[in-house]
N, C-alpha and C. Protein backbone atom coordinates (compact mmCIF):
# COMPACT_ATOMS: atom_id res chain seq x y z
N UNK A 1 11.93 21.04 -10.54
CA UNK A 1 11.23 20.29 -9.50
C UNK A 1 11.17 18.81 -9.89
N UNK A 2 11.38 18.16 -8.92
CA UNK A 2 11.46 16.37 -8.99
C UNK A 2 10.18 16.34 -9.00
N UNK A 3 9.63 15.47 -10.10
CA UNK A 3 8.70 14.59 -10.32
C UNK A 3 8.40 13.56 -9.99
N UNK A 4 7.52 12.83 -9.20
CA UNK A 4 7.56 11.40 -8.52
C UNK A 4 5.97 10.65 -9.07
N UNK A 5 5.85 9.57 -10.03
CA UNK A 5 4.93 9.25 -10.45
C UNK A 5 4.46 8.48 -9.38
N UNK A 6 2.89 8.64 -9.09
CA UNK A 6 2.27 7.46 -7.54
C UNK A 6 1.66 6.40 -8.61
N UNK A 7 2.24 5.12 -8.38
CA UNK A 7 1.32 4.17 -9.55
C UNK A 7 0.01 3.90 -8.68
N UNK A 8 -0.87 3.56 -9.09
CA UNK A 8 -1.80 2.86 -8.65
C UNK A 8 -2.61 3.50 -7.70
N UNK A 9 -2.14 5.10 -7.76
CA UNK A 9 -3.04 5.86 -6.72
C UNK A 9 -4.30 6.26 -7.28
N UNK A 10 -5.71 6.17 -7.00
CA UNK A 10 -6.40 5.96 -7.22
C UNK A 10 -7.00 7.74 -7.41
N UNK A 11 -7.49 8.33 -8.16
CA UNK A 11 -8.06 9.86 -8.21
C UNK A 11 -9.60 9.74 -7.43
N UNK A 12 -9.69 10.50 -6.65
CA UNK A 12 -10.92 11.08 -6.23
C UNK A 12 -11.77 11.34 -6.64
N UNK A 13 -12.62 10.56 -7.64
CA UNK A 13 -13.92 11.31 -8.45
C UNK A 13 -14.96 12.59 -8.04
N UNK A 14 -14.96 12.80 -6.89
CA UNK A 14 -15.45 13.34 -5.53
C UNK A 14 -14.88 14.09 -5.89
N UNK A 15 -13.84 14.71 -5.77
CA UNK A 15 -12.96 15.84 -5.38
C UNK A 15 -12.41 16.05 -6.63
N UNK A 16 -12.17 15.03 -7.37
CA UNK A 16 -11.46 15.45 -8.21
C UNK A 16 -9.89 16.05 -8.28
N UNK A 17 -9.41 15.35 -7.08
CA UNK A 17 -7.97 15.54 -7.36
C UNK A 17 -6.98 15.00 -7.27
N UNK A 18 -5.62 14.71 -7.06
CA UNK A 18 -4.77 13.09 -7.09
C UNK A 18 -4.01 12.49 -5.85
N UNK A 19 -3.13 12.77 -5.16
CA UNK A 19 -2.48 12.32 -4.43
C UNK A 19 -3.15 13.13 -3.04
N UNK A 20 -3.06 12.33 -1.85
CA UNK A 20 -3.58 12.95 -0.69
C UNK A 20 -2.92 14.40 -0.40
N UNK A 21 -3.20 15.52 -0.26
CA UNK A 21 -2.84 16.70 0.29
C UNK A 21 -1.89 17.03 1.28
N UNK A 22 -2.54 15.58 2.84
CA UNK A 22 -1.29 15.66 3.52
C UNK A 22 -0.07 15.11 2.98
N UNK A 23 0.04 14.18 1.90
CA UNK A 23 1.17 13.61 1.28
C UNK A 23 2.16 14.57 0.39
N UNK A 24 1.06 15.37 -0.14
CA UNK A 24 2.40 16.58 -0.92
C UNK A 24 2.73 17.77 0.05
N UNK A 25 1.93 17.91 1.07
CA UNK A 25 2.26 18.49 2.37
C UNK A 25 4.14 18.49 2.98
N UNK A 26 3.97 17.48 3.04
CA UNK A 26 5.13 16.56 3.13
C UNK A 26 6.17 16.85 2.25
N UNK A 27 6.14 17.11 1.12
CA UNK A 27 7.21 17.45 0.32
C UNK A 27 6.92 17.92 -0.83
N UNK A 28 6.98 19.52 -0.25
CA UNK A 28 6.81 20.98 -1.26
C UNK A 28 7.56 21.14 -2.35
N UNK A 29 8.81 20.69 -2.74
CA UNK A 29 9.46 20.51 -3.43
C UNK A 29 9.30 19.83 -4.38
N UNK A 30 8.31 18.35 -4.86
CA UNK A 30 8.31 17.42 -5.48
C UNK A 30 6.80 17.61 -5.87
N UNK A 31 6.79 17.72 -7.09
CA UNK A 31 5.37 17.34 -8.16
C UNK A 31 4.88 15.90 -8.17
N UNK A 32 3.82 15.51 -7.47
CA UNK A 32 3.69 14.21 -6.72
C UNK A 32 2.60 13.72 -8.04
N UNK A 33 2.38 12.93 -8.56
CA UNK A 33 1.45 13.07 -10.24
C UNK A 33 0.51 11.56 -9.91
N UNK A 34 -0.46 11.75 -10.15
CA UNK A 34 -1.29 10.27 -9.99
C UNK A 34 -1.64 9.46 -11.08
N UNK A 35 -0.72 8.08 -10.98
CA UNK A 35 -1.06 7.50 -12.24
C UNK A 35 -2.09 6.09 -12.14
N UNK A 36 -3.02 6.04 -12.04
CA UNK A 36 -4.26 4.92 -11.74
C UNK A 36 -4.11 3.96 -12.20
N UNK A 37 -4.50 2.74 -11.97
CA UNK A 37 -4.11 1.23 -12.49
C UNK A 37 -5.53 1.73 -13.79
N UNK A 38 -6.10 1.07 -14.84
CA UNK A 38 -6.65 0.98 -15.66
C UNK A 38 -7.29 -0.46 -15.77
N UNK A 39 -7.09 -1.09 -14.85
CA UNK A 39 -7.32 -2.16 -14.19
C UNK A 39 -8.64 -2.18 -13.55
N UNK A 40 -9.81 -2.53 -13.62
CA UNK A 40 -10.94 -2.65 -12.95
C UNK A 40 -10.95 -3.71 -11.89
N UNK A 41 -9.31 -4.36 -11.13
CA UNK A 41 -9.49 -5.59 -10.55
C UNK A 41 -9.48 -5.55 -9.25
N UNK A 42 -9.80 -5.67 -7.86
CA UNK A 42 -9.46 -5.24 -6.58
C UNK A 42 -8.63 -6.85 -6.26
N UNK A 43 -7.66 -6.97 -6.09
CA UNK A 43 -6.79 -8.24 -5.86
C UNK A 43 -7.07 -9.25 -4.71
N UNK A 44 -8.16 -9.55 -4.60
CA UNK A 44 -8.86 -10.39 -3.73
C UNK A 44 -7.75 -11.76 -3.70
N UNK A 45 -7.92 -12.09 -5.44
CA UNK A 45 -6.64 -13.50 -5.37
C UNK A 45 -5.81 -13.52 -6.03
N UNK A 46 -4.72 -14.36 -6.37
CA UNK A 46 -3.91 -14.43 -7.45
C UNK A 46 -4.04 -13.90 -8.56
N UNK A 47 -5.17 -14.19 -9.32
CA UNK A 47 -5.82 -13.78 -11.03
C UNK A 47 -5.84 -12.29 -10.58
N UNK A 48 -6.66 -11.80 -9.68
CA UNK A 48 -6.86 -9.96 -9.78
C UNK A 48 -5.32 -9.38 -9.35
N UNK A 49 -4.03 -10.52 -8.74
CA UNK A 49 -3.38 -9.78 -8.16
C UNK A 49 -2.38 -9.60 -9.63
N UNK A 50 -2.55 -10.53 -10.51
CA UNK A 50 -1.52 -10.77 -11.64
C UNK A 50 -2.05 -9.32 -12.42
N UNK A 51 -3.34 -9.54 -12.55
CA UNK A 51 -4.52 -8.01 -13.24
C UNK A 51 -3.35 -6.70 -12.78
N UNK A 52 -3.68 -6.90 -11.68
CA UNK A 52 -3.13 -5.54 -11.07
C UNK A 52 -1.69 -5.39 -11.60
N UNK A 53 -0.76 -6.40 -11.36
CA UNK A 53 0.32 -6.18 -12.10
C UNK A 53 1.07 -5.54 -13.44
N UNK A 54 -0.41 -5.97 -13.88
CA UNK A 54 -0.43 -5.85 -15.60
C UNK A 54 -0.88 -4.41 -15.51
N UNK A 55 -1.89 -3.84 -15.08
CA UNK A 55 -2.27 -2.60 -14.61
C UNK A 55 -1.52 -1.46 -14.80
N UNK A 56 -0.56 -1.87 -13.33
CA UNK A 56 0.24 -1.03 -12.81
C UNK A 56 1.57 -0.61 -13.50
N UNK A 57 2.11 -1.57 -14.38
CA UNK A 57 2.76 -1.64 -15.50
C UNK A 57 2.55 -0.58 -16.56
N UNK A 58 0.89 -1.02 -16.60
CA UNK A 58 0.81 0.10 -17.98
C UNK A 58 0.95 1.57 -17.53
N UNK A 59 0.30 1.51 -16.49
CA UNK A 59 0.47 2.75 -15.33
C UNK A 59 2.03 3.50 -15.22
N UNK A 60 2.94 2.35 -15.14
CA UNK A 60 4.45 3.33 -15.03
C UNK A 60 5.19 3.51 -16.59
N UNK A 61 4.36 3.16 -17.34
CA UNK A 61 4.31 3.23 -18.91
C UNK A 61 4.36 4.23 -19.24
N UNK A 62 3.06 4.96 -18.63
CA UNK A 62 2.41 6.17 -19.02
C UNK A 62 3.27 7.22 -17.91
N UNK A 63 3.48 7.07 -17.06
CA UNK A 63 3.84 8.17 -15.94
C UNK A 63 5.55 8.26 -16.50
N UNK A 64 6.30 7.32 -16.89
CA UNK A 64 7.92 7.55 -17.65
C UNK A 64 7.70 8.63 -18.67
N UNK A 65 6.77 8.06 -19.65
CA UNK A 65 6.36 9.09 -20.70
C UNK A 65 6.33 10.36 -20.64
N UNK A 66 5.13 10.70 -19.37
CA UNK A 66 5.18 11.98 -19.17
C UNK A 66 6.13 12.81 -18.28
N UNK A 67 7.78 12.37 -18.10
CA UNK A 67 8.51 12.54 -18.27
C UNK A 67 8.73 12.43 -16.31
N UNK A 68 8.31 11.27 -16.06
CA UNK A 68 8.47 11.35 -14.03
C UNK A 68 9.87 10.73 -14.00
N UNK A 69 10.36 11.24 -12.69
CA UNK A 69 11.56 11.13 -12.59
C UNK A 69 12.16 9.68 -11.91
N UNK A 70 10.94 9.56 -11.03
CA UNK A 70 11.14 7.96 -10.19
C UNK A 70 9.59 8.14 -10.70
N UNK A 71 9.70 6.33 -9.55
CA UNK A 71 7.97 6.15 -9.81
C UNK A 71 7.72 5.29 -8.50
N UNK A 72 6.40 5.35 -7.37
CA UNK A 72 6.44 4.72 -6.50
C UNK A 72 5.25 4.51 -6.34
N UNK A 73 5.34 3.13 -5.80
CA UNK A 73 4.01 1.94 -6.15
C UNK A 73 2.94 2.73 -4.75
N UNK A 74 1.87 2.66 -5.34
CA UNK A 74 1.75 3.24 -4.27
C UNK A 74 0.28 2.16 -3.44
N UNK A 75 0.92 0.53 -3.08
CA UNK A 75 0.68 -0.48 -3.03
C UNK A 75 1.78 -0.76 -2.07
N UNK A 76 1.00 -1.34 -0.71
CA UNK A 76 2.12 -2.54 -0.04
C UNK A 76 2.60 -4.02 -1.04
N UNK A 77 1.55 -3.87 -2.24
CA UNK A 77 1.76 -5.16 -2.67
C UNK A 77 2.21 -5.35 -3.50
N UNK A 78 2.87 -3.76 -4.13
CA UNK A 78 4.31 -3.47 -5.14
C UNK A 78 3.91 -4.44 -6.65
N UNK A 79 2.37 -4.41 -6.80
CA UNK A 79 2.35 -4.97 -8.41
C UNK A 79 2.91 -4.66 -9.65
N UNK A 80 3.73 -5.11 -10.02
CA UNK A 80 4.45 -5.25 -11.08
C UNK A 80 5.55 -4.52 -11.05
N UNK A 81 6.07 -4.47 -9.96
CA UNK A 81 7.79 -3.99 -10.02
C UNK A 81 8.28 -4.37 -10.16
N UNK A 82 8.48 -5.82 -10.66
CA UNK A 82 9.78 -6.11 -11.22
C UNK A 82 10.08 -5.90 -12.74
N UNK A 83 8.75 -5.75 -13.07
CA UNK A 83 8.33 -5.56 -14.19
C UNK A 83 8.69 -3.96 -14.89
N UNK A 84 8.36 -3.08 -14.21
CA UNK A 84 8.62 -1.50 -14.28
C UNK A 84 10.44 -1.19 -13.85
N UNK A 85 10.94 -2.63 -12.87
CA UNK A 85 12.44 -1.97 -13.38
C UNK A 85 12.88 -2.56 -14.07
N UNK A 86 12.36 -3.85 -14.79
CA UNK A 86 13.05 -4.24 -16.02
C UNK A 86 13.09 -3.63 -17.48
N UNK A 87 11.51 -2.79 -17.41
CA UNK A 87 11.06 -2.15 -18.66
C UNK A 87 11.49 -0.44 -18.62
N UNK A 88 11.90 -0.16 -17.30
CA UNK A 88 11.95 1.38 -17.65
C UNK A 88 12.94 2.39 -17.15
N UNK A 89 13.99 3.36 -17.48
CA UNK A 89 14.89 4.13 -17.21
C UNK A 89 14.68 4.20 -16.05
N UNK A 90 13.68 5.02 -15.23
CA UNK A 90 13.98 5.39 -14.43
C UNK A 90 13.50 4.68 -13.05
N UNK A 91 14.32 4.85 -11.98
CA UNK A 91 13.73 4.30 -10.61
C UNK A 91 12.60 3.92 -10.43
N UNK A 92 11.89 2.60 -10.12
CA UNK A 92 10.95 2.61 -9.46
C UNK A 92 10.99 1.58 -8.01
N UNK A 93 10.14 2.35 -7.31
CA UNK A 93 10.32 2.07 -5.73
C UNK A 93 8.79 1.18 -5.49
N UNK A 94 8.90 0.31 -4.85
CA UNK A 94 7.86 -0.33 -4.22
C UNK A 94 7.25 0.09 -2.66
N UNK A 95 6.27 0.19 -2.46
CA UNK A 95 5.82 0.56 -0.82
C UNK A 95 6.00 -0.25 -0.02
N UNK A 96 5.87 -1.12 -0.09
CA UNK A 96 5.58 -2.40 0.69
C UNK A 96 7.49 -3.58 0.68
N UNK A 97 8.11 -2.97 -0.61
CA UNK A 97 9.70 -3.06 -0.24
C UNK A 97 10.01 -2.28 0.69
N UNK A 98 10.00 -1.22 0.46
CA UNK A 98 10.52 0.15 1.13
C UNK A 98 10.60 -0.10 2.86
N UNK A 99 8.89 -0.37 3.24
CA UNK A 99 8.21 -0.41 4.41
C UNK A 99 9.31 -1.90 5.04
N UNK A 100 8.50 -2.30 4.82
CA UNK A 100 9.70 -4.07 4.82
C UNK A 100 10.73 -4.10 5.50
N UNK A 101 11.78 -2.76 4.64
CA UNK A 101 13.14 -2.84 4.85
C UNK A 101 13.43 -1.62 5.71
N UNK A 102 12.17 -0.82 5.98
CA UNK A 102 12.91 -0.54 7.24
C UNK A 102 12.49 -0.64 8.45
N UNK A 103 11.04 -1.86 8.53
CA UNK A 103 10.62 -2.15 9.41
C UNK A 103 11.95 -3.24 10.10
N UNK A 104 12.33 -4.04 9.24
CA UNK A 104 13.68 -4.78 9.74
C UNK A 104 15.12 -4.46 9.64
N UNK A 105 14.67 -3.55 9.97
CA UNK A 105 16.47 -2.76 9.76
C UNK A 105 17.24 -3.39 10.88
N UNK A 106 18.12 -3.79 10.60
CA UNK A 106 19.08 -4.46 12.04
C UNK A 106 18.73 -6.11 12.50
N UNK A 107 17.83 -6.32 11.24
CA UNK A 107 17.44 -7.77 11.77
C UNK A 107 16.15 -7.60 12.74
N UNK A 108 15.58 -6.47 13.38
CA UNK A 108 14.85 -6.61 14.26
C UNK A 108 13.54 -7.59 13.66
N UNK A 109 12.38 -7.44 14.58
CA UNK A 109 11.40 -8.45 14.48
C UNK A 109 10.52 -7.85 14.39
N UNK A 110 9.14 -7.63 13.69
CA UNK A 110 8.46 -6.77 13.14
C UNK A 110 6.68 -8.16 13.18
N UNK A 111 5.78 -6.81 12.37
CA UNK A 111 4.53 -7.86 12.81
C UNK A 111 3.50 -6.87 11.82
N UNK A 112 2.90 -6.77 10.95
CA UNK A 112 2.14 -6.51 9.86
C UNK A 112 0.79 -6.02 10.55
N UNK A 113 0.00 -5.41 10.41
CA UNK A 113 -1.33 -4.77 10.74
C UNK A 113 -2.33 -4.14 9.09
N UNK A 114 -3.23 -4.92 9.08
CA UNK A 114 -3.66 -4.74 7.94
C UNK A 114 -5.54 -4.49 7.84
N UNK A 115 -5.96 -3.90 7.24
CA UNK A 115 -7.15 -3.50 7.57
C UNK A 115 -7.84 -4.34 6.60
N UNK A 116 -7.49 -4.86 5.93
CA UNK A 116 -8.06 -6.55 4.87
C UNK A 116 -7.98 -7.85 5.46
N UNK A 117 -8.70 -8.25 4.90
CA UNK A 117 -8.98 -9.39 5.69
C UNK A 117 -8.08 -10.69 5.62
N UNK A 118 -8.32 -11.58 6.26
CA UNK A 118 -7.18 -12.69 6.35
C UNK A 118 -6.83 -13.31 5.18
N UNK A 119 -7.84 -13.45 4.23
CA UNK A 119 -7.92 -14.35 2.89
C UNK A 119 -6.82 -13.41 1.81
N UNK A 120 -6.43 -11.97 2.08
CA UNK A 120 -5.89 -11.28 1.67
C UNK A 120 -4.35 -11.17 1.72
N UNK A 121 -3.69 -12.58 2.77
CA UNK A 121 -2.71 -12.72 3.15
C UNK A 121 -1.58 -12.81 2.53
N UNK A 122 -2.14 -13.53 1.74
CA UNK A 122 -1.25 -14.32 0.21
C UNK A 122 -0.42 -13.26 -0.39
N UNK A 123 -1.03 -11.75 0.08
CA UNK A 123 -0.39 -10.63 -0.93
C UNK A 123 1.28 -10.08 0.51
N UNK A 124 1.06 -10.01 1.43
CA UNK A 124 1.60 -10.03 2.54
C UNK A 124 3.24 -10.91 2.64
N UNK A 125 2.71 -12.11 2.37
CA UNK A 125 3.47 -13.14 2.29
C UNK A 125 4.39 -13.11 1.58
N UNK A 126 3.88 -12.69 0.46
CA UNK A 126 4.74 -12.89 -0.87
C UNK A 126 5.84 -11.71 -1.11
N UNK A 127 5.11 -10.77 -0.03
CA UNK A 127 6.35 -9.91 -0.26
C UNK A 127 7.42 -10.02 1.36
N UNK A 128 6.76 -10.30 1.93
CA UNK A 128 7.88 -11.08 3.34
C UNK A 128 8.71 -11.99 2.75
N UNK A 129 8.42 -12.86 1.81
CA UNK A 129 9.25 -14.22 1.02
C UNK A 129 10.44 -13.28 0.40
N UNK A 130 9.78 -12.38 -0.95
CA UNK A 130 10.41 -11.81 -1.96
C UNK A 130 11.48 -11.11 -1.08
N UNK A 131 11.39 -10.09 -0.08
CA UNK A 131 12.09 -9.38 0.52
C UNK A 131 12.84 -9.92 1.76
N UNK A 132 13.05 -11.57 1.93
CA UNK A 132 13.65 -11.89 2.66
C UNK A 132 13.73 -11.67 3.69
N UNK A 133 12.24 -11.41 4.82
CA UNK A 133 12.31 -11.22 6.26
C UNK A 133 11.18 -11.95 6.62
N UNK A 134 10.64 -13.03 5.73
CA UNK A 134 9.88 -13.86 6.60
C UNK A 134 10.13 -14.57 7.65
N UNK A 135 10.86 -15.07 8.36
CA UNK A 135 11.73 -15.26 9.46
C UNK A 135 11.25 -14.03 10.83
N UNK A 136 11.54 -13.16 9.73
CA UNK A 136 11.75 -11.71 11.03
C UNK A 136 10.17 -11.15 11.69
N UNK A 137 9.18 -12.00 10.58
CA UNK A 137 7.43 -11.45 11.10
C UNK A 137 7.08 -12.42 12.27
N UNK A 138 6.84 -11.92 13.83
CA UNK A 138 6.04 -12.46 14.33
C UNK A 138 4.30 -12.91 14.18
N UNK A 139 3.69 -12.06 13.46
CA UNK A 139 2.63 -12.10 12.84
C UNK A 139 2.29 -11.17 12.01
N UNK A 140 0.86 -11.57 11.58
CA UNK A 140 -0.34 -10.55 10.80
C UNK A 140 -1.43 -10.53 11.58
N UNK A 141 -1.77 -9.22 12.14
CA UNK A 141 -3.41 -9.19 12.28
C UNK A 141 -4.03 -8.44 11.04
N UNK A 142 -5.55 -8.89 11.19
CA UNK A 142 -6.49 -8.20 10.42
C UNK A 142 -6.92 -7.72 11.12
N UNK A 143 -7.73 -6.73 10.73
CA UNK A 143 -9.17 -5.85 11.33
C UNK A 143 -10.07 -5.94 10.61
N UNK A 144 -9.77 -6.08 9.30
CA UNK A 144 -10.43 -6.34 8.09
C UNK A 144 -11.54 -7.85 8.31
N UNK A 145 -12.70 -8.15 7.49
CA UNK A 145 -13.19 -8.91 7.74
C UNK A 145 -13.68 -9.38 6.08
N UNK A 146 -14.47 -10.95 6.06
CA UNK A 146 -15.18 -10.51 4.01
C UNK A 146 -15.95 -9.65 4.25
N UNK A 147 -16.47 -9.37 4.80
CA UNK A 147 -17.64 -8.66 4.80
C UNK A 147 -17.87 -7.11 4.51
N UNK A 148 -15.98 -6.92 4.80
CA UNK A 148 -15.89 -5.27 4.25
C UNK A 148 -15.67 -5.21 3.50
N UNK A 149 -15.03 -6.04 3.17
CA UNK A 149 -14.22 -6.32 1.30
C UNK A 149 -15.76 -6.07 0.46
N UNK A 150 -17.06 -6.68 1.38
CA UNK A 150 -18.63 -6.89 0.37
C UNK A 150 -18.87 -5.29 -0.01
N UNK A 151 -18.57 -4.57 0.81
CA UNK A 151 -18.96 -3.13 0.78
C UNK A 151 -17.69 -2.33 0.22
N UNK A 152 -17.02 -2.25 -0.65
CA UNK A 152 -15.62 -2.11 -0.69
C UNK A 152 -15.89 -0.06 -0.99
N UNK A 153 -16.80 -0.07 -2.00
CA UNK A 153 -16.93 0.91 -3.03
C UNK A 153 -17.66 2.09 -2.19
N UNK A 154 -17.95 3.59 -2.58
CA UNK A 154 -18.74 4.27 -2.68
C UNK A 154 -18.60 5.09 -1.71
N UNK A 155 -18.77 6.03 -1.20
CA UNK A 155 -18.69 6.99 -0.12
C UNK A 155 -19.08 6.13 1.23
N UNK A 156 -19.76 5.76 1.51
CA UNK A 156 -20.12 4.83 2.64
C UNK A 156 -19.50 4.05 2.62
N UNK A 157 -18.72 3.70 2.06
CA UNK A 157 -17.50 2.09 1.86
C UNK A 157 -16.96 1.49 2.68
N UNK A 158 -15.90 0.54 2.69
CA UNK A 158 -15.03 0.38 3.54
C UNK A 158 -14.10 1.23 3.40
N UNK A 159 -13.95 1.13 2.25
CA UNK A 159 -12.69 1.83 1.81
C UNK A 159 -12.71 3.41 2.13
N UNK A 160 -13.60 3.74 2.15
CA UNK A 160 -14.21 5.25 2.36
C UNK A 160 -13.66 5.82 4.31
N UNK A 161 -14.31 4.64 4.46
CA UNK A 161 -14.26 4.46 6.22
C UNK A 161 -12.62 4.65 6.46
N UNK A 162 -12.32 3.87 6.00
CA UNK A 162 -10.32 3.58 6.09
C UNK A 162 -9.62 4.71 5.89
N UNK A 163 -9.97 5.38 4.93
CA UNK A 163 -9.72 6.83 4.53
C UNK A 163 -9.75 7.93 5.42
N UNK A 164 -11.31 7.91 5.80
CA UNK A 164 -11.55 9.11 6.59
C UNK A 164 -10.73 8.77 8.20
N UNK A 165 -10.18 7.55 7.98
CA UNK A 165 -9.90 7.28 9.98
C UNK A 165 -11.00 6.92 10.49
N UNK A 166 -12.03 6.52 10.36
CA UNK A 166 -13.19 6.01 11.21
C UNK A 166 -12.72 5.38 12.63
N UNK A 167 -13.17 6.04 13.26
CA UNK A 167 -12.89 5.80 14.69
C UNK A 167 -13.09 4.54 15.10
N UNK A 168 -13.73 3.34 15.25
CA UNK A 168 -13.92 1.98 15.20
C UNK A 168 -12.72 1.42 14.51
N UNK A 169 -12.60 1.69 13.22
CA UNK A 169 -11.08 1.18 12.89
C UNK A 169 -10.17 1.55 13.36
N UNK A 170 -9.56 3.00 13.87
CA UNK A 170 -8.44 3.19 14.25
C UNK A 170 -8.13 2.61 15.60
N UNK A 171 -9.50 2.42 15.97
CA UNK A 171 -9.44 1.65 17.77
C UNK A 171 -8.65 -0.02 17.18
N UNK A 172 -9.27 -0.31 16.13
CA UNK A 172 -8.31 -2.03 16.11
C UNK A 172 -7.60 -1.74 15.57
N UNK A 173 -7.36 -0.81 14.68
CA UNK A 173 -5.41 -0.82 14.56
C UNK A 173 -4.46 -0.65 15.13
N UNK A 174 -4.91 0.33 16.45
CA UNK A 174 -4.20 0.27 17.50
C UNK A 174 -4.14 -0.43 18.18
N UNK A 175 -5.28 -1.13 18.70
CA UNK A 175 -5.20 -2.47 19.57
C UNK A 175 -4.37 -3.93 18.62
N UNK A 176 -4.47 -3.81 17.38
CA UNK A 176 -3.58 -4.76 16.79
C UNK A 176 -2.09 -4.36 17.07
N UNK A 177 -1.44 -2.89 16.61
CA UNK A 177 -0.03 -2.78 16.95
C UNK A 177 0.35 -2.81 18.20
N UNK A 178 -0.68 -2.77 19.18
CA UNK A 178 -0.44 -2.99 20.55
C UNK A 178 -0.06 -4.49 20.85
N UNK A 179 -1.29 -4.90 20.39
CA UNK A 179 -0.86 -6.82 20.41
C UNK A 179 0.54 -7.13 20.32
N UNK A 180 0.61 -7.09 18.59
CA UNK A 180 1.88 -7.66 18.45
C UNK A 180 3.29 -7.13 19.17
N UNK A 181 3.38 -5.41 19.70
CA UNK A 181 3.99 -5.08 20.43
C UNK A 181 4.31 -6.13 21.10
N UNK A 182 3.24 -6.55 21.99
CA UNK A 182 3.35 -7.47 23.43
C UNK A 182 3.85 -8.46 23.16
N UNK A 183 3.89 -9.26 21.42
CA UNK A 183 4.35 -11.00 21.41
C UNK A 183 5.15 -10.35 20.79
N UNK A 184 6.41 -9.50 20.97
CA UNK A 184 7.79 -9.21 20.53
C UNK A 184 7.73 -8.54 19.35
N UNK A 185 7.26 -7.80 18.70
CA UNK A 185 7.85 -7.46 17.57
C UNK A 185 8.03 -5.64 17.88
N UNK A 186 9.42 -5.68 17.54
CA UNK A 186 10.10 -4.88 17.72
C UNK A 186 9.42 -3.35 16.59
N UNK A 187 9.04 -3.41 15.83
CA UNK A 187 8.46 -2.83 14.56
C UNK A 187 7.26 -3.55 13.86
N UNK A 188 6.49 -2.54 13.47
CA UNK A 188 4.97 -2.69 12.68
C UNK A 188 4.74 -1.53 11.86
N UNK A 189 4.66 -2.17 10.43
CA UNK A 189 4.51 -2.24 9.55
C UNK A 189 2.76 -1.94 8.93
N UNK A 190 1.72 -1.04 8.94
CA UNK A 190 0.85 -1.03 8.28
C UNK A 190 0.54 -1.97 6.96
N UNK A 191 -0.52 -2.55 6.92
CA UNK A 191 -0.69 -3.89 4.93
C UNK A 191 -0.96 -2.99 4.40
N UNK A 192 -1.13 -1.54 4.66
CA UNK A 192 -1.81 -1.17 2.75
C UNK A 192 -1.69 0.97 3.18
N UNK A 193 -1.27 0.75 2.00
CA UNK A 193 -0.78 2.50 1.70
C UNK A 193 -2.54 3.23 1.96
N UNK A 194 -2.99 2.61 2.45
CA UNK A 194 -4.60 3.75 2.62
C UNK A 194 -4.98 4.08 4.13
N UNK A 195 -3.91 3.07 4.87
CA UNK A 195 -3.84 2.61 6.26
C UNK A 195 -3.26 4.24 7.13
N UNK A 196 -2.67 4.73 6.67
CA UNK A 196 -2.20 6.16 7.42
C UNK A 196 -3.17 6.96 8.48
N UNK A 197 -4.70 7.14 8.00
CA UNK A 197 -5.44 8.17 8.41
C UNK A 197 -6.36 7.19 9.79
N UNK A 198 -5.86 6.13 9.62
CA UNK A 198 -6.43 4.92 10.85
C UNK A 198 -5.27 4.99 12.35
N UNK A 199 -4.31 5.54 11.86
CA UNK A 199 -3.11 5.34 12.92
C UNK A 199 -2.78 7.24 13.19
N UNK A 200 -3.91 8.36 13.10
CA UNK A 200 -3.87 9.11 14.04
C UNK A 200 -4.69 9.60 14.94
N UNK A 201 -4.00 10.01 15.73
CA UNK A 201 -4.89 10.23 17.07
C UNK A 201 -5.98 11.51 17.20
């Protein structure tokens, strides 16, 4: 069985267990393994986003070791991959490459939807630059605000909310991919691998 290390996926203290359920759902075949940043930083700016890098690094350190076969960021904001394919045998895949490239497949025109807030952009950007389709983004919305970022933690969280699909959010994520629909973009792209359970119905 293929082994696929998730960097930066975060374990459930709650539950106590690693990768989302519907995600290994998805592919019965593959031992899906959760390897956590060790990183206490949430990447608000540059300094926590470099943190995270360093993190996530040590993270595909440990997940090669224990003998994973690829390794996939499990971050739109792909911290420290360049770093994990310079340092390590095997494959590693970025989310937020991945997403990118096949939101613009054909050149089309695409438009980002992100449940963080605007100040959070910088992480967005940098991988539209790196991956060569800044050109191809008609925009970014947020839904995100500071104010959720204030509440980030804890069962009541934001982050908690984002997770479960909270109905209030999934209403502006849809009304965001609707937007940008309307000012041309051909494809949309979710900002952040936690974004899934907001975009069903």
């Amino acid at each position: 069985m293929t082994s696929i290390g998730l960097i930066g996926t975060a374990v459930n203290p709650l539950l106590r267990g690693g990768p989302a359920p519907e995600l290994a759902a998805l592919f019965p075949d593959v031992s899906l393994n959760a390897f956590p940043s060790r990183v206490p930083a949430f990447p608000y700016t540059p300094l926590e986003q470099a943190m995270q890098a360093l993190g996530h690094a040590e993270a595909a350190l440990r997940a090669a070791e224990a003998g994973c076969d690829a390794l996939v960021i499990d971050s739109v904001g792909d911290y420290g991959l360049a770093a994990m394919r310079a340092m390590l045998p095997v494959p590693a895949i970025g989310s937020g490459e991945a997403g990118l490239a096949e939101a613009a497949e054909g050149g089309r025109s695409l438009g980002i939807v992100t449940v963080w807030p605007q100040s959070m952009n910088f992480i967005l950007y940098e991988r539209l630059q790196a991956c060569g389709v800044l050109g191809l983004c008609t925009g970014i919305v947020n839904i995100g605000s500071e104010a959720d970022t204030a509440s980030l933690a804890g069962p009541d969280g934001y982050l908690a909310q984002v997770r479960a699909g909270q109905q209030d959010i999934r209403a502006r994520v849809q009304a965001a991919i609707a937007r940008l629909a309307a000012q041309g973009a051909a494809a949309v792209m979710l900002g952040c691998t936690e974004d899934c359970p907001v975009c069903v119905a």
